[in-house]
N, C-alpha and C. Protein backbone atom coordinates (compact mmCIF):
# COMPACT_ATOMS: atom_id res chain seq x y z
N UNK A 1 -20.20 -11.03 -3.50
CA UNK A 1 -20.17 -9.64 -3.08
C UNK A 1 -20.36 -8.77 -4.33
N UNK A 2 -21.31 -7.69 -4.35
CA UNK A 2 -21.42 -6.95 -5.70
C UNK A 2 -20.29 -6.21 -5.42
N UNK A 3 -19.93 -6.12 -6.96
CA UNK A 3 -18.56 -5.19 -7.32
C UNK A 3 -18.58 -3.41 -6.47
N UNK A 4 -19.78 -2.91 -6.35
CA UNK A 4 -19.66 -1.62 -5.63
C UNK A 4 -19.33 -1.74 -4.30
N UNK A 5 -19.63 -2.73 -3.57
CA UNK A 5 -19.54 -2.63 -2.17
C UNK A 5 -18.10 -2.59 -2.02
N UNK A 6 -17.03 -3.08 -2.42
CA UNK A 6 -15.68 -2.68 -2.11
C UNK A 6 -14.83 -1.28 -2.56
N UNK A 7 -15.76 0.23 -2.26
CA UNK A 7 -15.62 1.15 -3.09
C UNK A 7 -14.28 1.29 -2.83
N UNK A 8 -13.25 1.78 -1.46
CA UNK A 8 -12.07 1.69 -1.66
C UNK A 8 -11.11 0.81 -2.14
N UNK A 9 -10.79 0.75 -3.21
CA UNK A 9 -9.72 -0.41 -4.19
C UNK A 9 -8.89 -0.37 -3.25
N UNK A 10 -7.97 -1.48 -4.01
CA UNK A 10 -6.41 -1.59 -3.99
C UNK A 10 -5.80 0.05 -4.57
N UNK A 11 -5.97 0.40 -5.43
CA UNK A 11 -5.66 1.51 -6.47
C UNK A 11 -5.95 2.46 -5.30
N UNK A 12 -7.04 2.77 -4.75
CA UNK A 12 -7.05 4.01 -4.27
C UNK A 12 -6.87 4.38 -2.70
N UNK A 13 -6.02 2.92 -2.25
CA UNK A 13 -5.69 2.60 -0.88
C UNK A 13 -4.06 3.32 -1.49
N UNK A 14 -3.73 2.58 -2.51
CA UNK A 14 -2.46 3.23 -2.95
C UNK A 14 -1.88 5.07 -3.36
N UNK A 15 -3.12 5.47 -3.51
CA UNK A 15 -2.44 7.16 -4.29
C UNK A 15 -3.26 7.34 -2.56
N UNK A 16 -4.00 6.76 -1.97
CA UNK A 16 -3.94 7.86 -0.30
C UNK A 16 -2.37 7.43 0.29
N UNK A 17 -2.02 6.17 0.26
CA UNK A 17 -0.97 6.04 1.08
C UNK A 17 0.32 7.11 0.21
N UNK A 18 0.15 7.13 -0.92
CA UNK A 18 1.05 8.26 -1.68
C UNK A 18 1.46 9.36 -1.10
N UNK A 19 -0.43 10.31 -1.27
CA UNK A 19 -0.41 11.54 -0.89
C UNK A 19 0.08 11.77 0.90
N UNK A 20 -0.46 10.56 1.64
CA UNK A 20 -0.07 10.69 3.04
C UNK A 20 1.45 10.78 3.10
N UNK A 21 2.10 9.79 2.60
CA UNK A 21 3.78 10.19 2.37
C UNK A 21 4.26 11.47 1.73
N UNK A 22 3.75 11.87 1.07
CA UNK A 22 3.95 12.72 0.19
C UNK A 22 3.88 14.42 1.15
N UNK A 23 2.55 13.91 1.98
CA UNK A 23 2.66 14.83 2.30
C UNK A 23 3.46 14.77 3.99
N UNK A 24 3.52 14.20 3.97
CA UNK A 24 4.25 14.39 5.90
C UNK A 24 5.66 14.56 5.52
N UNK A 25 6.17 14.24 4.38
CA UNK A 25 7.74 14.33 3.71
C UNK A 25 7.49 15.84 3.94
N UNK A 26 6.79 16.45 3.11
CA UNK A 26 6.81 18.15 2.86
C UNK A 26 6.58 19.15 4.04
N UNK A 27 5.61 18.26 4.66
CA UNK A 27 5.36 18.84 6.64
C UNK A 27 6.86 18.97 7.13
N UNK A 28 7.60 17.59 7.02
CA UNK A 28 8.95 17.72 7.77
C UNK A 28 9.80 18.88 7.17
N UNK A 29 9.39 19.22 5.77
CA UNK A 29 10.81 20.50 5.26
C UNK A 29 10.24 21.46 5.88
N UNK A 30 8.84 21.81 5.99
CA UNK A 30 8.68 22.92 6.35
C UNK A 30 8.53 23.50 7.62
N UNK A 31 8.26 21.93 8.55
CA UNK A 31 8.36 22.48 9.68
C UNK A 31 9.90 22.47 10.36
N UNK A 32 10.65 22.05 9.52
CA UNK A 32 12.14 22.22 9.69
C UNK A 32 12.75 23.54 9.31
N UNK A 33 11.74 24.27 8.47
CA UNK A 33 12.15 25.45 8.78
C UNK A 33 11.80 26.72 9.39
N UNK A 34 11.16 26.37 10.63
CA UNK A 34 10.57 27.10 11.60
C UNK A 34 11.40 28.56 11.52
N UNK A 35 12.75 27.36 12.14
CA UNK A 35 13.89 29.02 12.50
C UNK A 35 14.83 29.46 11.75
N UNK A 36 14.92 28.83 10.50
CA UNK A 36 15.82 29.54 9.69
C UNK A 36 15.19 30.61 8.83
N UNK A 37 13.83 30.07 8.17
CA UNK A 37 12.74 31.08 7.54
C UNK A 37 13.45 31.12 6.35
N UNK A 38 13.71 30.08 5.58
CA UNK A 38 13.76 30.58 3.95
C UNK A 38 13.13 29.93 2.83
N UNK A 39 12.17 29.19 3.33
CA UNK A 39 11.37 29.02 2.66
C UNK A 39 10.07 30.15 2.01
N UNK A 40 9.91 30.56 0.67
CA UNK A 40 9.34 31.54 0.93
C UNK A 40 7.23 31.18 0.89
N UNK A 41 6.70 32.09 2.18
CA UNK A 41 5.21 31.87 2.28
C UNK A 41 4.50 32.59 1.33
N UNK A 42 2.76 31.57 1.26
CA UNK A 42 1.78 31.95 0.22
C UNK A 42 1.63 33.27 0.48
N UNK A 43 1.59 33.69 1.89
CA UNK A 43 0.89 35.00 2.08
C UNK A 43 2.01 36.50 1.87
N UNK A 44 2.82 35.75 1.50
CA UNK A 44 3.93 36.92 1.06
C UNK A 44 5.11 37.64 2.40
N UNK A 45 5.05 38.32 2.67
CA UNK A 45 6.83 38.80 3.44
C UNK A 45 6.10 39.14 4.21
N UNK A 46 4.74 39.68 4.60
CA UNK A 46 3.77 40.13 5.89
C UNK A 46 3.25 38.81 6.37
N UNK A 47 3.44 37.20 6.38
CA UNK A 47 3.21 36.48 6.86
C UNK A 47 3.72 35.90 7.69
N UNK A 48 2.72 35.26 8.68
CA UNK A 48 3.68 34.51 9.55
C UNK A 48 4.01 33.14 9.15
N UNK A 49 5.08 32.61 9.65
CA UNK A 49 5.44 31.26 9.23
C UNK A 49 4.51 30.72 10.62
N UNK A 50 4.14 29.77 10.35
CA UNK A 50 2.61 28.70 10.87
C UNK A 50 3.28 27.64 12.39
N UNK A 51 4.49 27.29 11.22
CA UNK A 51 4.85 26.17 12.18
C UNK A 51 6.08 27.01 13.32
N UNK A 52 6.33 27.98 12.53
CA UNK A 52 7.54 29.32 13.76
C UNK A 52 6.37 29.40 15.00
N UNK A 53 5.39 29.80 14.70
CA UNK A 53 4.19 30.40 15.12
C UNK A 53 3.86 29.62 16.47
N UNK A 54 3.36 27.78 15.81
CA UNK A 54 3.19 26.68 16.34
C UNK A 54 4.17 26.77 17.39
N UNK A 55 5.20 26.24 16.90
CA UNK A 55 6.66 25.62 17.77
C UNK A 55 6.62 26.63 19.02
N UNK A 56 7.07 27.58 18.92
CA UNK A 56 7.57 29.02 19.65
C UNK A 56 6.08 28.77 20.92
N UNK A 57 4.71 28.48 20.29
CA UNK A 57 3.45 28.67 21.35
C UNK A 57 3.88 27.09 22.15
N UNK A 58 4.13 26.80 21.59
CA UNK A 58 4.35 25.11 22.21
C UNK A 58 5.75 25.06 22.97
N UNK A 59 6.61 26.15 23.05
CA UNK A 59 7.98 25.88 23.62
C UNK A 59 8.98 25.06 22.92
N UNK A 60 8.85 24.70 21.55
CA UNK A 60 9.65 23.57 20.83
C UNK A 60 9.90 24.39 20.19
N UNK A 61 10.53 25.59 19.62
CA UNK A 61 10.84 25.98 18.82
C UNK A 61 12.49 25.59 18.68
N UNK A 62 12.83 25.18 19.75
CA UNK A 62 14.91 24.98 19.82
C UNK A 62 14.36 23.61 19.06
N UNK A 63 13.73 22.84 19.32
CA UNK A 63 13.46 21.36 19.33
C UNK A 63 13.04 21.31 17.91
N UNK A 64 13.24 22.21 16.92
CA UNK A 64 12.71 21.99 15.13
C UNK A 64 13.06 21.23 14.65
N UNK A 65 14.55 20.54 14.78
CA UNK A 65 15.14 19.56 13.99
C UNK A 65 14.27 18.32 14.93
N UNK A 66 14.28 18.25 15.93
CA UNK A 66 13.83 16.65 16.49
C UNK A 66 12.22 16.95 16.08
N UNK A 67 11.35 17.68 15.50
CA UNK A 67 10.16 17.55 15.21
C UNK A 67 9.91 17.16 13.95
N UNK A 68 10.70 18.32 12.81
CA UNK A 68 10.80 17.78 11.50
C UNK A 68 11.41 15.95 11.35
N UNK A 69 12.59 15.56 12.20
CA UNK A 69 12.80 14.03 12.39
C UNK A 69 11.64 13.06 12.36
N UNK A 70 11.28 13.86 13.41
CA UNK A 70 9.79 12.82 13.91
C UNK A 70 8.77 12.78 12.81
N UNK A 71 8.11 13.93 12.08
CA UNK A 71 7.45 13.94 11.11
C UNK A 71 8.12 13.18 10.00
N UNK A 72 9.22 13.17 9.77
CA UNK A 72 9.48 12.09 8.62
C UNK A 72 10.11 10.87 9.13
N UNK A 73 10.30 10.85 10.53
CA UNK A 73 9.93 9.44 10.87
C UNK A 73 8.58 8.65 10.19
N UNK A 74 7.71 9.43 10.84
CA UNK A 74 5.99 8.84 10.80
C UNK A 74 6.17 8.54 9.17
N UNK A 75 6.62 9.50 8.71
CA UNK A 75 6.41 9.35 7.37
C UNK A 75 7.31 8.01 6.75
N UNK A 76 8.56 8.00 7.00
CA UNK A 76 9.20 6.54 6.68
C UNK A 76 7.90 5.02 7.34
N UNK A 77 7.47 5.56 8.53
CA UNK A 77 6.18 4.16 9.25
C UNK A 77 5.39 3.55 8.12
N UNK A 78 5.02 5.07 7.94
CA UNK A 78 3.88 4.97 6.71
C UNK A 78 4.37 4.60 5.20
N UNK A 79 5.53 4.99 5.23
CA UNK A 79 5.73 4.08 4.08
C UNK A 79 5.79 2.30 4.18
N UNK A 80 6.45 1.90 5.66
CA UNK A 80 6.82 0.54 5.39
C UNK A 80 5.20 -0.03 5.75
N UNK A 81 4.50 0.46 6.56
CA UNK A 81 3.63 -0.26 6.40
C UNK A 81 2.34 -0.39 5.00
N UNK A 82 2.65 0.87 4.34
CA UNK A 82 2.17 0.62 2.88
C UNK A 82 2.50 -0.30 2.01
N UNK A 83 4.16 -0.46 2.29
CA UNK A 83 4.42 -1.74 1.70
C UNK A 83 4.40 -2.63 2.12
N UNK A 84 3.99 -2.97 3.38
CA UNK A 84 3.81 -4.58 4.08
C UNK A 84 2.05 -4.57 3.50
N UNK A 85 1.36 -3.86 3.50
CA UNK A 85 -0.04 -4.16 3.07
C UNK A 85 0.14 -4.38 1.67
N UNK A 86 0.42 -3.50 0.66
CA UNK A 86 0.93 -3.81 -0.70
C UNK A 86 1.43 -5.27 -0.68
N UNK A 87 2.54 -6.18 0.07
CA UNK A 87 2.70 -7.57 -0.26
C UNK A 87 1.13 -8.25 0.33
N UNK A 88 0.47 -8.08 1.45
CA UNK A 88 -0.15 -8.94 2.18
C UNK A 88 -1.84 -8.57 1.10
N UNK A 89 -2.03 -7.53 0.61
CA UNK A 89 -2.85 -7.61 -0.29
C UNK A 89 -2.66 -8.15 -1.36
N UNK A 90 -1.98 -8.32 -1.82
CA UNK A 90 -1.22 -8.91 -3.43
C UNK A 90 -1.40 -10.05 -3.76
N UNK A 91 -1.42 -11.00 -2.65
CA UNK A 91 -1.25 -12.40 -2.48
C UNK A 91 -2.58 -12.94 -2.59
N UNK A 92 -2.89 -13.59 -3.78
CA UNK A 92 -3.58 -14.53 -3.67
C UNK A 92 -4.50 -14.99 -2.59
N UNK A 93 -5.87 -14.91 -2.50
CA UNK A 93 -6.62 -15.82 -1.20
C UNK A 93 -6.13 -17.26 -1.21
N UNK A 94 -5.54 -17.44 0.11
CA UNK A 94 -5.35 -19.24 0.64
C UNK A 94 -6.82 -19.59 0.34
N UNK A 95 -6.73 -21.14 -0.13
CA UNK A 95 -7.67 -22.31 0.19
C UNK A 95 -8.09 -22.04 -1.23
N UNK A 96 -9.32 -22.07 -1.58
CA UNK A 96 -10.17 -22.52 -2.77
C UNK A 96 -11.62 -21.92 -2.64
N UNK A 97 -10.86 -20.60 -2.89
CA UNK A 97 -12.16 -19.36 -2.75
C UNK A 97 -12.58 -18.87 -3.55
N UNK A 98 -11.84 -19.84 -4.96
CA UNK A 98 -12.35 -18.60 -6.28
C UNK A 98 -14.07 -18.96 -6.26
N UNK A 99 -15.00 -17.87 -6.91
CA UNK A 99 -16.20 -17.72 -7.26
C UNK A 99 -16.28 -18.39 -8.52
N UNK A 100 -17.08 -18.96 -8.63
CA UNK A 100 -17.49 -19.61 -10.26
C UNK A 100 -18.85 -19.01 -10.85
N UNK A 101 -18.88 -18.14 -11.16
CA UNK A 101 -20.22 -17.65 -11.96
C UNK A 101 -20.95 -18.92 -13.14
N UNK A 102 -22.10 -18.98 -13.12
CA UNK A 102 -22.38 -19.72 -14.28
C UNK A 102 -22.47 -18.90 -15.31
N UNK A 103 -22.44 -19.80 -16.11
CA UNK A 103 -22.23 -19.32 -18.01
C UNK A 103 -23.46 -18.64 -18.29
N UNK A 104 -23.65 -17.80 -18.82
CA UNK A 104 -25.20 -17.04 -18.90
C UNK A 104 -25.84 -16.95 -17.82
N UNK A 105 -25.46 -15.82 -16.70
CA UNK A 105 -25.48 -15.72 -15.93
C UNK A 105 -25.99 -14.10 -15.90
């Protein structure tokens, strides 16, 4: 197999599974704070909060804590299954698959 054809690494299977944790962790604070509002927004004190906004159009706005849960549920998923791929990639190919290049090759 030429070396380009496997463009997504190991390495860069790892900083997506990062940023995906990384970021559904930060989804859950913020959409956990739908109704308290103290987090402060980009758009300044004339903004609306997104996920108040969301929740409230969707009828979940009482329901903030069981949403932010759920979002860092997903987010704990995604971690364990990053690390079950992290062991199951790691490991060595079974059988007797190494490639042998010849010498001046």
């Amino acid at each position: 197999m030429p070396s380009g054809a496997n463009s997504f690494s190991g390495v860069s299977r790892i900083k997506l599974a990062v940023a995906v944790i990384a970021s559904l962790y930060f989804l859950s604070v913020y959409a956990g704070d739908s109704v308290a509002l103290q987090l402060p927004l980009l758009g300044g004190q004339d903004s609306m909060h997104d996920w108040n906004y969301l929740l409230d159009s969707l009828g979940l706005l009482r329901s903030t804590g069981k949403v932010a849960g759920a979002i860092r549920l997903l987010g704990t998923i995604v971690i364990g299954l990053a690390a079950a791929g992290s062991i199951k990639f790691a490991r060595p190919p079974s059988g007797n698959q190494v490639r042998r290049v010849p010498v001046g090759y």
